[in-house]
C-alpha atoms as a PDB file:
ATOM      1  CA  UNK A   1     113.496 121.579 101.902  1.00  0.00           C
ATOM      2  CA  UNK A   2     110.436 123.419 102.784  1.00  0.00           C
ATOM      3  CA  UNK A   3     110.252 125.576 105.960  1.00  0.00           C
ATOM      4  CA  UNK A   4     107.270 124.339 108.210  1.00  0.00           C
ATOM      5  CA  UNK A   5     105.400 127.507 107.627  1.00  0.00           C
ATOM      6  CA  UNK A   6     105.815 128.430 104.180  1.00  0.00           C
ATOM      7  CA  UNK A   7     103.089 126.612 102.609  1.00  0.00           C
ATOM      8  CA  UNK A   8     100.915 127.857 105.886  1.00  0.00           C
ATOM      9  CA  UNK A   9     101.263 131.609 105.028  1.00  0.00           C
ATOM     10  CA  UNK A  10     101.492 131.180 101.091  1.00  0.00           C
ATOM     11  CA  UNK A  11      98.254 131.408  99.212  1.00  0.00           C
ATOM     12  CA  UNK A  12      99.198 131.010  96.146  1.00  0.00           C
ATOM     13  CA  UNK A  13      97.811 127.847  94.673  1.00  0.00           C
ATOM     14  CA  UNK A  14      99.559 125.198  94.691  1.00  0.00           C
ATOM     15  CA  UNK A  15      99.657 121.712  92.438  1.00  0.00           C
ATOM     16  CA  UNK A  16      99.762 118.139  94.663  1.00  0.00           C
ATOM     17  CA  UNK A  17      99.496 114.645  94.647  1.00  0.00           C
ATOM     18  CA  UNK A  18      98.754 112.189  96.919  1.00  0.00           C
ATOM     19  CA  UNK A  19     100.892 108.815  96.952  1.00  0.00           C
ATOM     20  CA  UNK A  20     100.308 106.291  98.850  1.00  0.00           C
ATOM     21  CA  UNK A  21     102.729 103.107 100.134  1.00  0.00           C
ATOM     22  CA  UNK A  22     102.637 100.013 102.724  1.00  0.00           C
ATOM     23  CA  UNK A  23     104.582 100.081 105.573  1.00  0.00           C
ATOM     24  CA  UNK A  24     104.581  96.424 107.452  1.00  0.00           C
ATOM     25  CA  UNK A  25     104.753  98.070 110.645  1.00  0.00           C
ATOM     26  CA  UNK A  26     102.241 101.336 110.091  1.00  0.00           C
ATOM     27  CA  UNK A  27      99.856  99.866 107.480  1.00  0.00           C
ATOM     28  CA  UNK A  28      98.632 102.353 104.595  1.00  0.00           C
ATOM     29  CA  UNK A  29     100.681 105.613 104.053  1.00  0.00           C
ATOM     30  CA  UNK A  30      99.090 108.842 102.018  1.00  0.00           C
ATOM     31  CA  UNK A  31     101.933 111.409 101.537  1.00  0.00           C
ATOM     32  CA  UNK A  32     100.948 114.944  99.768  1.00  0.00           C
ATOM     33  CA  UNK A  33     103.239 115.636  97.283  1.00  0.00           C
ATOM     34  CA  UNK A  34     103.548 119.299  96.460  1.00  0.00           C
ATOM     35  CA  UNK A  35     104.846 120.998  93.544  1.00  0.00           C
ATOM     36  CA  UNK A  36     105.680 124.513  94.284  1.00  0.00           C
ATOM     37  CA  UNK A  37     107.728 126.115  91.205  1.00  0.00           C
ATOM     38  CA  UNK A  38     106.510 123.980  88.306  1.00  0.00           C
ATOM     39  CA  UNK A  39     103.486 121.104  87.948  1.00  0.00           C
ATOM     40  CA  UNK A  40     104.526 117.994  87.379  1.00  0.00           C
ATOM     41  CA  UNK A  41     103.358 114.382  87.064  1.00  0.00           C
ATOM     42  CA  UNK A  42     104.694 111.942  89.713  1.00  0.00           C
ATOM     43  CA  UNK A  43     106.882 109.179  88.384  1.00  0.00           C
ATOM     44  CA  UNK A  44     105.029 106.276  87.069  1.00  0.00           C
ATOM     45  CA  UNK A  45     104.329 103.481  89.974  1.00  0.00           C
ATOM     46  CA  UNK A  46     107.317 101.695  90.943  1.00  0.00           C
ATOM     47  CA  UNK A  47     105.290  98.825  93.015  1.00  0.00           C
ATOM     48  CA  UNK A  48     103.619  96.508  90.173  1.00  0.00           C
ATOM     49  CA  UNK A  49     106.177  93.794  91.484  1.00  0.00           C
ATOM     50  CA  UNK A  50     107.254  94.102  94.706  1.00  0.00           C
ATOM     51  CA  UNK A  51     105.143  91.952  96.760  1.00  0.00           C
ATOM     52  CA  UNK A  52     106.453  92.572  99.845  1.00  0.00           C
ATOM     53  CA  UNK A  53     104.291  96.169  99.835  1.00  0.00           C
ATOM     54  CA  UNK A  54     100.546  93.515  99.557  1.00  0.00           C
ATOM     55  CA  UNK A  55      98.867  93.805 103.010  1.00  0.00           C
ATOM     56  CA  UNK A  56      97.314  90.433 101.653  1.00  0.00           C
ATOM     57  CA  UNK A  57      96.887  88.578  98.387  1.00  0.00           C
ATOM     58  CA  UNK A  58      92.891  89.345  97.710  1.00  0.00           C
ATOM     59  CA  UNK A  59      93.236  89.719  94.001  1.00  0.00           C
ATOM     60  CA  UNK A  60      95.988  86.593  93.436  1.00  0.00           C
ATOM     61  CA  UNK A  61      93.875  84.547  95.721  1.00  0.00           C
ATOM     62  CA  UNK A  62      90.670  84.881  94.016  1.00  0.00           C
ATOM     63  CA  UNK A  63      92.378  84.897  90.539  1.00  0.00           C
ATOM     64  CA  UNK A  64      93.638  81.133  91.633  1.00  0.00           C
ATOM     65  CA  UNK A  65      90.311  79.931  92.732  1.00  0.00           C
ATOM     66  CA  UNK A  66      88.225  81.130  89.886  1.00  0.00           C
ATOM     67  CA  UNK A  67      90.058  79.405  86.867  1.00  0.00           C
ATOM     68  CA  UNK A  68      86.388  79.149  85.067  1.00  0.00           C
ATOM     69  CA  UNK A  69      85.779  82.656  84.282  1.00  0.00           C
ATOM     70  CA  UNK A  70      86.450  83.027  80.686  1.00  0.00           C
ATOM     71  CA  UNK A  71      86.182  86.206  77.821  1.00  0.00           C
ATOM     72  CA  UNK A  72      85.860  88.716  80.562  1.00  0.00           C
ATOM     73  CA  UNK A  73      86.760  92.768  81.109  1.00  0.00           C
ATOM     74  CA  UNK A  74      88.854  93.470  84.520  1.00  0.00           C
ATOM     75  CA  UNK A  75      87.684  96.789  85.773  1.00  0.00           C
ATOM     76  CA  UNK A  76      89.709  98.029  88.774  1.00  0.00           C
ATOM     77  CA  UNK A  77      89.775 101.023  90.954  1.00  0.00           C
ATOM     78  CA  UNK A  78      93.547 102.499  91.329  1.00  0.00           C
ATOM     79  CA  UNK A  79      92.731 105.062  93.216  1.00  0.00           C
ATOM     80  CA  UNK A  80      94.595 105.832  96.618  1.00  0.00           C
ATOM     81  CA  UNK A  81      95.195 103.396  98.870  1.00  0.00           C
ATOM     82  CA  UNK A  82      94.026 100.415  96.077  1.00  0.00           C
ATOM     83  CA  UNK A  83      97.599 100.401  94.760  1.00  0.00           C
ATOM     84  CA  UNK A  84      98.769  97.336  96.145  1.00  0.00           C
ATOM     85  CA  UNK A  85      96.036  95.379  95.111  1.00  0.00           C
ATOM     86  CA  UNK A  86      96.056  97.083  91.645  1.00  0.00           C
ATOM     87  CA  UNK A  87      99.388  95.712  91.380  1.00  0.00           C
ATOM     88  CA  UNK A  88      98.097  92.457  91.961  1.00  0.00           C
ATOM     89  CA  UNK A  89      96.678  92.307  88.644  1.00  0.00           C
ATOM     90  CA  UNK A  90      99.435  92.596  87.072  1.00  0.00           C
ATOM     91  CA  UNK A  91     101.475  89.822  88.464  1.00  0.00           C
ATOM     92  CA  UNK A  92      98.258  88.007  87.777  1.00  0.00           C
ATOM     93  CA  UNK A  93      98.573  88.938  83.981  1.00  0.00           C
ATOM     94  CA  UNK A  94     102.510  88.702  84.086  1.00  0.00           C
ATOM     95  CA  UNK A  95     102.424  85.005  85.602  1.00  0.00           C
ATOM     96  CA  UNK A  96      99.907  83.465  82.423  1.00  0.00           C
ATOM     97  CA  UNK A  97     101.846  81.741  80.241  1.00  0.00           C
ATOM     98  CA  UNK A  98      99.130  82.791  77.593  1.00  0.00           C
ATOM     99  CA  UNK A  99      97.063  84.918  79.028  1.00  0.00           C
ATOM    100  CA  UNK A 100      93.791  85.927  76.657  1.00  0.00           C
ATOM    101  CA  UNK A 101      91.072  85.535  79.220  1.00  0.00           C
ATOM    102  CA  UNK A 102      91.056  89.181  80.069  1.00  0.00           C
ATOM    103  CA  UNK A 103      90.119  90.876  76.897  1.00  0.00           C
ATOM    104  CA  UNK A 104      89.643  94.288  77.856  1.00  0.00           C
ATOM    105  CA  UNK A 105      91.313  96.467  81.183  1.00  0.00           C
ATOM    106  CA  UNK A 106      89.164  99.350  82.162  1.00  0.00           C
ATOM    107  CA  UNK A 107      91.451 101.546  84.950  1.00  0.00           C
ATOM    108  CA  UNK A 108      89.120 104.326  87.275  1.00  0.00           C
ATOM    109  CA  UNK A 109      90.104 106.893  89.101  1.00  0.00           C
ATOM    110  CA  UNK A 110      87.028 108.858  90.310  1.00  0.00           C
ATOM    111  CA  UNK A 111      87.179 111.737  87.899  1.00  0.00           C
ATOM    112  CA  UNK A 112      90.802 112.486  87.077  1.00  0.00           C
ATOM    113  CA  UNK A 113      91.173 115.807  89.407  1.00  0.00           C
ATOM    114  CA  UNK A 114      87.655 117.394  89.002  1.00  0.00           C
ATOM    115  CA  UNK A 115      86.202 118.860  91.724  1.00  0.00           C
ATOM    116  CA  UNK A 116      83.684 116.758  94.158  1.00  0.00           C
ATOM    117  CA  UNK A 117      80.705 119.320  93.802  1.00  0.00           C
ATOM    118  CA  UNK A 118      80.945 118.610  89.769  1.00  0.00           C
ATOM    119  CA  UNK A 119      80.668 115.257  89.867  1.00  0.00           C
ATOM    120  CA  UNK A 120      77.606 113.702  88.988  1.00  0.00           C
ATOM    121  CA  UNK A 121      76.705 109.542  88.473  1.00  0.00           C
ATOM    122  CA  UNK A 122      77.475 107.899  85.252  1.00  0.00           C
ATOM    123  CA  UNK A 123      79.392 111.333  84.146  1.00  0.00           C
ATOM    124  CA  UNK A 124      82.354 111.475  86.284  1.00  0.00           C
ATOM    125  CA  UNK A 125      84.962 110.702  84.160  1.00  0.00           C
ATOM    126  CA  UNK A 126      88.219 109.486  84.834  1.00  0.00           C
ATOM    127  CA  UNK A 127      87.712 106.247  83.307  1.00  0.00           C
ATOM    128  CA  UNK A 128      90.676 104.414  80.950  1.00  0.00           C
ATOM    129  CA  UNK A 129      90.156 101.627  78.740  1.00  0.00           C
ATOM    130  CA  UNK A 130      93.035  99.351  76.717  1.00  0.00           C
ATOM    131  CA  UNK A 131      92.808  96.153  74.938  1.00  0.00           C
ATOM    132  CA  UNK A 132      94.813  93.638  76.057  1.00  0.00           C
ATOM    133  CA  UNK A 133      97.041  93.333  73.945  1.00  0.00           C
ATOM    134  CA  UNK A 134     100.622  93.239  75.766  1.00  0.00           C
ATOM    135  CA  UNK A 135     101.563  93.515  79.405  1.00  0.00           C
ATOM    136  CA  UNK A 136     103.622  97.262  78.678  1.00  0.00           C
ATOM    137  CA  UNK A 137     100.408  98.115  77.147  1.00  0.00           C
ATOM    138  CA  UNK A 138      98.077  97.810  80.160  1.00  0.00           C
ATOM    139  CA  UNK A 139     100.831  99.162  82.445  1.00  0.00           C
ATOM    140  CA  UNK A 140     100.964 102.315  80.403  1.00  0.00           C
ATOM    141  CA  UNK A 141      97.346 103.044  80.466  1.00  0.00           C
ATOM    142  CA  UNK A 142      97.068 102.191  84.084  1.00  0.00           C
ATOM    143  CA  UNK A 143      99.827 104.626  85.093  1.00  0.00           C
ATOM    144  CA  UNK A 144      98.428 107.334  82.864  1.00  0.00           C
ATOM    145  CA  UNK A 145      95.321 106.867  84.722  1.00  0.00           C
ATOM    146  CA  UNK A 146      97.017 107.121  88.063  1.00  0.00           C
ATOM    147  CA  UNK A 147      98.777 109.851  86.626  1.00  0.00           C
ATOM    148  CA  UNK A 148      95.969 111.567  86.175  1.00  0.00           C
ATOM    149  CA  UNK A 149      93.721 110.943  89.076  1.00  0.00           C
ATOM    150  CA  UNK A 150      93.991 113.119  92.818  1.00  0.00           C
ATOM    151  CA  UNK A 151      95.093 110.235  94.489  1.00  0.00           C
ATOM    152  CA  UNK A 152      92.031 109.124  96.123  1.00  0.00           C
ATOM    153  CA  UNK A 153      90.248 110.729  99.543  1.00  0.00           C
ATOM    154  CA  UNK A 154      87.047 111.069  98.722  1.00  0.00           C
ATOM    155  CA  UNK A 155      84.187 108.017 100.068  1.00  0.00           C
ATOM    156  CA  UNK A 156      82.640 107.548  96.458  1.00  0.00           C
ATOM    157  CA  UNK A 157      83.886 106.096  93.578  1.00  0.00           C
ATOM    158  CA  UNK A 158      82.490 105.356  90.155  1.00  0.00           C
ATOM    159  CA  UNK A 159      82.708 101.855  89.612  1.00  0.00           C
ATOM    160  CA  UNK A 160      79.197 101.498  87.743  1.00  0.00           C
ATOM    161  CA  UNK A 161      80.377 104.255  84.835  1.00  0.00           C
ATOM    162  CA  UNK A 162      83.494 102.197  84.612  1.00  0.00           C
ATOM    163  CA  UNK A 163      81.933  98.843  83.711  1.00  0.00           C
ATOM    164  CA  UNK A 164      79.239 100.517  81.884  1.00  0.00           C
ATOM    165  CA  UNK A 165      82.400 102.293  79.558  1.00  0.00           C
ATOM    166  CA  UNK A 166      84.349  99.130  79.452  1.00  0.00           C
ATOM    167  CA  UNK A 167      80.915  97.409  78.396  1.00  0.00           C
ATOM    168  CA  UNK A 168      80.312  99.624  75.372  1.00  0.00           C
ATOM    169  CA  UNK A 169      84.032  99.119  74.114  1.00  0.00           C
ATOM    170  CA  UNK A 170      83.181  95.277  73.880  1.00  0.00           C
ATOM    171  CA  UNK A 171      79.743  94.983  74.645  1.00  0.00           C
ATOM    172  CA  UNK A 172      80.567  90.717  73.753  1.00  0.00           C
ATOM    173  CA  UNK A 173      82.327  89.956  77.201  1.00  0.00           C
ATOM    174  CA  UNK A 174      80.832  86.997  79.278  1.00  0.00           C
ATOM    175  CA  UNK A 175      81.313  88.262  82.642  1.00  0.00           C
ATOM    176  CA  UNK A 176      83.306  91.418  84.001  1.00  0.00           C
ATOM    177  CA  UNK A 177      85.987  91.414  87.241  1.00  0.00           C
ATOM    178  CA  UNK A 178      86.147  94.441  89.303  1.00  0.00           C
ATOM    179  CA  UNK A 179      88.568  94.881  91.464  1.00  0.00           C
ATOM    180  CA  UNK A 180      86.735  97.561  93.980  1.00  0.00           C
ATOM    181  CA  UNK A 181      87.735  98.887  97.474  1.00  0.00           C
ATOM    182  CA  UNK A 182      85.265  97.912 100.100  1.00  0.00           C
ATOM    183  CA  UNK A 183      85.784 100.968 102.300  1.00  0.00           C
ATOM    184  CA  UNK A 184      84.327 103.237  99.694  1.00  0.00           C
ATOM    185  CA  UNK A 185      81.121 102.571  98.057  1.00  0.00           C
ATOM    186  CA  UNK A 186      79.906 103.514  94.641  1.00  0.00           C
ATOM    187  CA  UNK A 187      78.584 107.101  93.556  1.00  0.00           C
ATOM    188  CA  UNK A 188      76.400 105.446  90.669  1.00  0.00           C
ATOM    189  CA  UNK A 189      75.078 102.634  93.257  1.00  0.00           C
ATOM    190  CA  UNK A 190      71.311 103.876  92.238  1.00  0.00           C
ATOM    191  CA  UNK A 191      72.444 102.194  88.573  1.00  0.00           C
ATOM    192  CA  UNK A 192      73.181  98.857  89.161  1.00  0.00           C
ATOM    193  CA  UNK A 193      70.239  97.748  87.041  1.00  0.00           C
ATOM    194  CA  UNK A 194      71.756  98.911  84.002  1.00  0.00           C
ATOM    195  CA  UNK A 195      74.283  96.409  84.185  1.00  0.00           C
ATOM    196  CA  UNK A 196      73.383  93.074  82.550  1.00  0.00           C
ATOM    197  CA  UNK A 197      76.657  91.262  82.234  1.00  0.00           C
ATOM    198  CA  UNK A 198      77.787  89.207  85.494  1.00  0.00           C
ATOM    199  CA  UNK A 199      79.972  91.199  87.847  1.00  0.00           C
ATOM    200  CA  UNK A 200      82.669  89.015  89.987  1.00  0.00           C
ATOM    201  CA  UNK A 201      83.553  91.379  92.312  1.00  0.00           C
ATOM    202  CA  UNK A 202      86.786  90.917  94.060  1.00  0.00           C
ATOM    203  CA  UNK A 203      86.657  93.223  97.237  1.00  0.00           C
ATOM    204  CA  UNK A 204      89.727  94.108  98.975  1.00  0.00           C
ATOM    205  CA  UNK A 205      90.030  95.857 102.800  1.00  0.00           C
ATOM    206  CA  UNK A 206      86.916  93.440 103.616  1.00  0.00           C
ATOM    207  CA  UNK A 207      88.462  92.082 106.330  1.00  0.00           C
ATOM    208  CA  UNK A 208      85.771  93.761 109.192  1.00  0.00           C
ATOM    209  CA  UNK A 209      82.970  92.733 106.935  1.00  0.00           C
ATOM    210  CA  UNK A 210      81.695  93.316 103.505  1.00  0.00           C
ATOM    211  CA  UNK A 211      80.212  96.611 101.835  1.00  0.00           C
ATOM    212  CA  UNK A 212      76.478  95.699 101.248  1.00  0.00           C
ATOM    213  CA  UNK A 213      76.479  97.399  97.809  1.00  0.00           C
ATOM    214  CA  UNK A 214      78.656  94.713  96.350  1.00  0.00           C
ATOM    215  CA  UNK A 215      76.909  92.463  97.612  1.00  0.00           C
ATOM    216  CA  UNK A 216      73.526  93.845  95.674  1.00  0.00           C
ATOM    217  CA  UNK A 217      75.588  94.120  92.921  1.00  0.00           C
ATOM    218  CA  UNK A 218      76.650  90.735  92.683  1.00  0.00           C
ATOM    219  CA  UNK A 219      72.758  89.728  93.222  1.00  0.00           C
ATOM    220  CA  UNK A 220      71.470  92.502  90.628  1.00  0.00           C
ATOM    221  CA  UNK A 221      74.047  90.455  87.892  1.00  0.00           C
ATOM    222  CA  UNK A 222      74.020  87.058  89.069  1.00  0.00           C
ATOM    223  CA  UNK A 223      77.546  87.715  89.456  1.00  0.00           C
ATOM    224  CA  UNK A 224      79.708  86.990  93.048  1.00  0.00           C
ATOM    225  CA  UNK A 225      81.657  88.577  95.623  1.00  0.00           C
ATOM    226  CA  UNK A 226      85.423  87.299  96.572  1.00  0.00           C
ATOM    227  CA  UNK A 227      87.288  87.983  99.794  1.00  0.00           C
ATOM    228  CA  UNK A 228      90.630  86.972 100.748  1.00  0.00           C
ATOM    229  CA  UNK A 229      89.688  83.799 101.779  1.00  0.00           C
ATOM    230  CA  UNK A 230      86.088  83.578 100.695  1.00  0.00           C
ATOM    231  CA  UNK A 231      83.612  82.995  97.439  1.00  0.00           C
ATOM    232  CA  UNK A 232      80.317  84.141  97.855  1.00  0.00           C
ATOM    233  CA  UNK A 233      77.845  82.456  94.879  1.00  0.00           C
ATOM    234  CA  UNK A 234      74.676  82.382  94.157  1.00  0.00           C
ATOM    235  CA  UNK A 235      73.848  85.690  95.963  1.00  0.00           C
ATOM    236  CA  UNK A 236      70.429  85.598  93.553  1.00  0.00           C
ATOM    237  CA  UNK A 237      69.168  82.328  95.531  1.00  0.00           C
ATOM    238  CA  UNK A 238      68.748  84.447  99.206  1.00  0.00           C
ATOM    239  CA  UNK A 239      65.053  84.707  99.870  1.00  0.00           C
ATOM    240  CA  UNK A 240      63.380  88.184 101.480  1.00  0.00           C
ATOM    241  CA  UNK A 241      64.002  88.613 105.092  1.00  0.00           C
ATOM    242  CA  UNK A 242      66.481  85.219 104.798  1.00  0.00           C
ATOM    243  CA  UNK A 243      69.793  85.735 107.180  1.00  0.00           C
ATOM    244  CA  UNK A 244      73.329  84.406 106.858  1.00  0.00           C
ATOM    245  CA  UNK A 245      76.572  84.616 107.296  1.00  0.00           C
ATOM    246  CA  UNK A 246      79.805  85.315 105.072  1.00  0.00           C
ATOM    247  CA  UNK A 247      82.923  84.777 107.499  1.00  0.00           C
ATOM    248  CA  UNK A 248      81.086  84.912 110.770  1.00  0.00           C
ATOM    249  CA  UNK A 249      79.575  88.383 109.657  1.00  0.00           C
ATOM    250  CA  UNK A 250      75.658  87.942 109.545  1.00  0.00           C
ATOM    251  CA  UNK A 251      73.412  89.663 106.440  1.00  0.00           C
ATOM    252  CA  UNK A 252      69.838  90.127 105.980  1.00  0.00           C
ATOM    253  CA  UNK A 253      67.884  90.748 102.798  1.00  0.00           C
ATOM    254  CA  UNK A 254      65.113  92.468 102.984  1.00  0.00           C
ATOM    255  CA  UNK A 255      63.046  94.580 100.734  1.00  0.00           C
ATOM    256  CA  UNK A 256      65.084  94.359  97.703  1.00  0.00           C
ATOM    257  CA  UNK A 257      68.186  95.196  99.306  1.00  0.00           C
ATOM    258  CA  UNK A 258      71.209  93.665 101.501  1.00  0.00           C
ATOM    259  CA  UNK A 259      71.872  94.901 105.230  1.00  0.00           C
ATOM    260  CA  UNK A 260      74.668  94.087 107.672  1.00  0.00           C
ATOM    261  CA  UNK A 261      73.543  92.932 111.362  1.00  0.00           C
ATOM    262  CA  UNK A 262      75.929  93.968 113.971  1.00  0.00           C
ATOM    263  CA  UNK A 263      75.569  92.364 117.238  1.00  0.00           C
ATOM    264  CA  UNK A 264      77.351  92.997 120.578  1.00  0.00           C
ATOM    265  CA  UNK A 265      78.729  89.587 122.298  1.00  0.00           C
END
């Protein structure tokens, strides 16, 4: 047991990690691990099944309505508070009876534990790729990747490298599935264009409203973005300077680009 002030008057440097759980009372917990004598990995996750710790079902849900998509790559973002929905995926893979839709997993984590001033768009790093070709074998690379990663803090992630790596390992998918957090947005947003293949984003924490650079995303592919509750198609169709709504949340595009309008009732 630590006293309260040692780690306040020791400058020594230290190794951490940050995990992060559900509580159904408190919501989202981020605990600092530290490691004072020796650095050590954290155990791997101990969550892929327990569904009691999902603040919702995003990821199952939009699994179950979108039966169509076929040959595709699931990227997802395990990076801090993402772990419940990361999880997700894998009840979704352990629940197909034979499940060879998902060809590829790519696993992010924002750049292992490099520092924020050297990161830089498209070469951040952190980025883990696996065939599927078992359940243990997707798991493994997964936790490595956690494993690996700071835990998550930071407001930009690198979702665009991600599918752009999992793209060049089988450049022959038909469509790609991230699986991104909606309260960060993406370092390598100014990129989008390089992606060709159509992104089905699946956005979880949208529940105040949806991340506009999803949404342009979505458009940029001719892909779609999936809440919770909602599928949003067709986001290449929207005309300049048309409105509309996506679960009583109103969106403009204009000039190329998607904006949220926030008005006061």
């Amino acid at each position: 047991m630590l006293k309260k002030d040692s780690l306040e008057n020791d400058t020594t440097p230290k190794d951490f990690r940050i995990k992060t759980h559900y509580d159904n009372h408190i919501g989202y917990i981020h605990d600092t691990v530290w490691f004072i004598d020796t650095i050590k990995k954290p155990s791997p996750p101990d969550f892929f099944y327990n569904q009691s710790l999902y603040k919702d079902s995003t990821v199952l849900n939009s699994f179950n309505r979108n039966k169509n998509w076929k040959n595709f790559i699931v990227v997802t973002d395990v990076t801090g508070s993402m772990s419940p929905y990361s999880a997700q995926v894998f009840v979704w893979l352990k629940e197909q009876a034979k499940n060879d839709l998902a060809k590829y997993f790519v696993f992010f984590n924002d750049g292992d534990e490099k520092p924020s001033r050297r990161k830089k768009p498209l070469e951040t790093k952190g980025v883990y790729i696996v065939k599927n070709l078992s359940l243990q074998a997707v798991i493994n690379m997964a936790t490595k990747c956690m494993q690996n990663g700071s835990g998550g803090g930071e407001y930009l992630e690198n979702d665009i490298e991600a599918i752009i790596d999992g793209l060049k390992q089988y450049p022959s998918a038909n469509e790609i599935i991230l699986i991104a957090d909606n309260r960060e947005s993406m370092r390598d947003y100014k990129y989008l264009e390089k992606i060709k293949t159509p992104v089905h984003i699946i956005l979880c924490g949208a529940e105040y409203g949806i991340n506009i650079q999803y949404l342009d995303l979505a458009r940029q592919t001719k892909g779609s973005v999936h809440t919770v509750n909602a599928d949003i198609i067709n986001l290449q169709d929207i005309k300049e300077k048309q409105h509309f709504f996506i679960e009583k949340k109103e969106y403009l595009f204009e000039n190329g680009r998607f904006h949220s309008i926030y008005k006061k009732y």
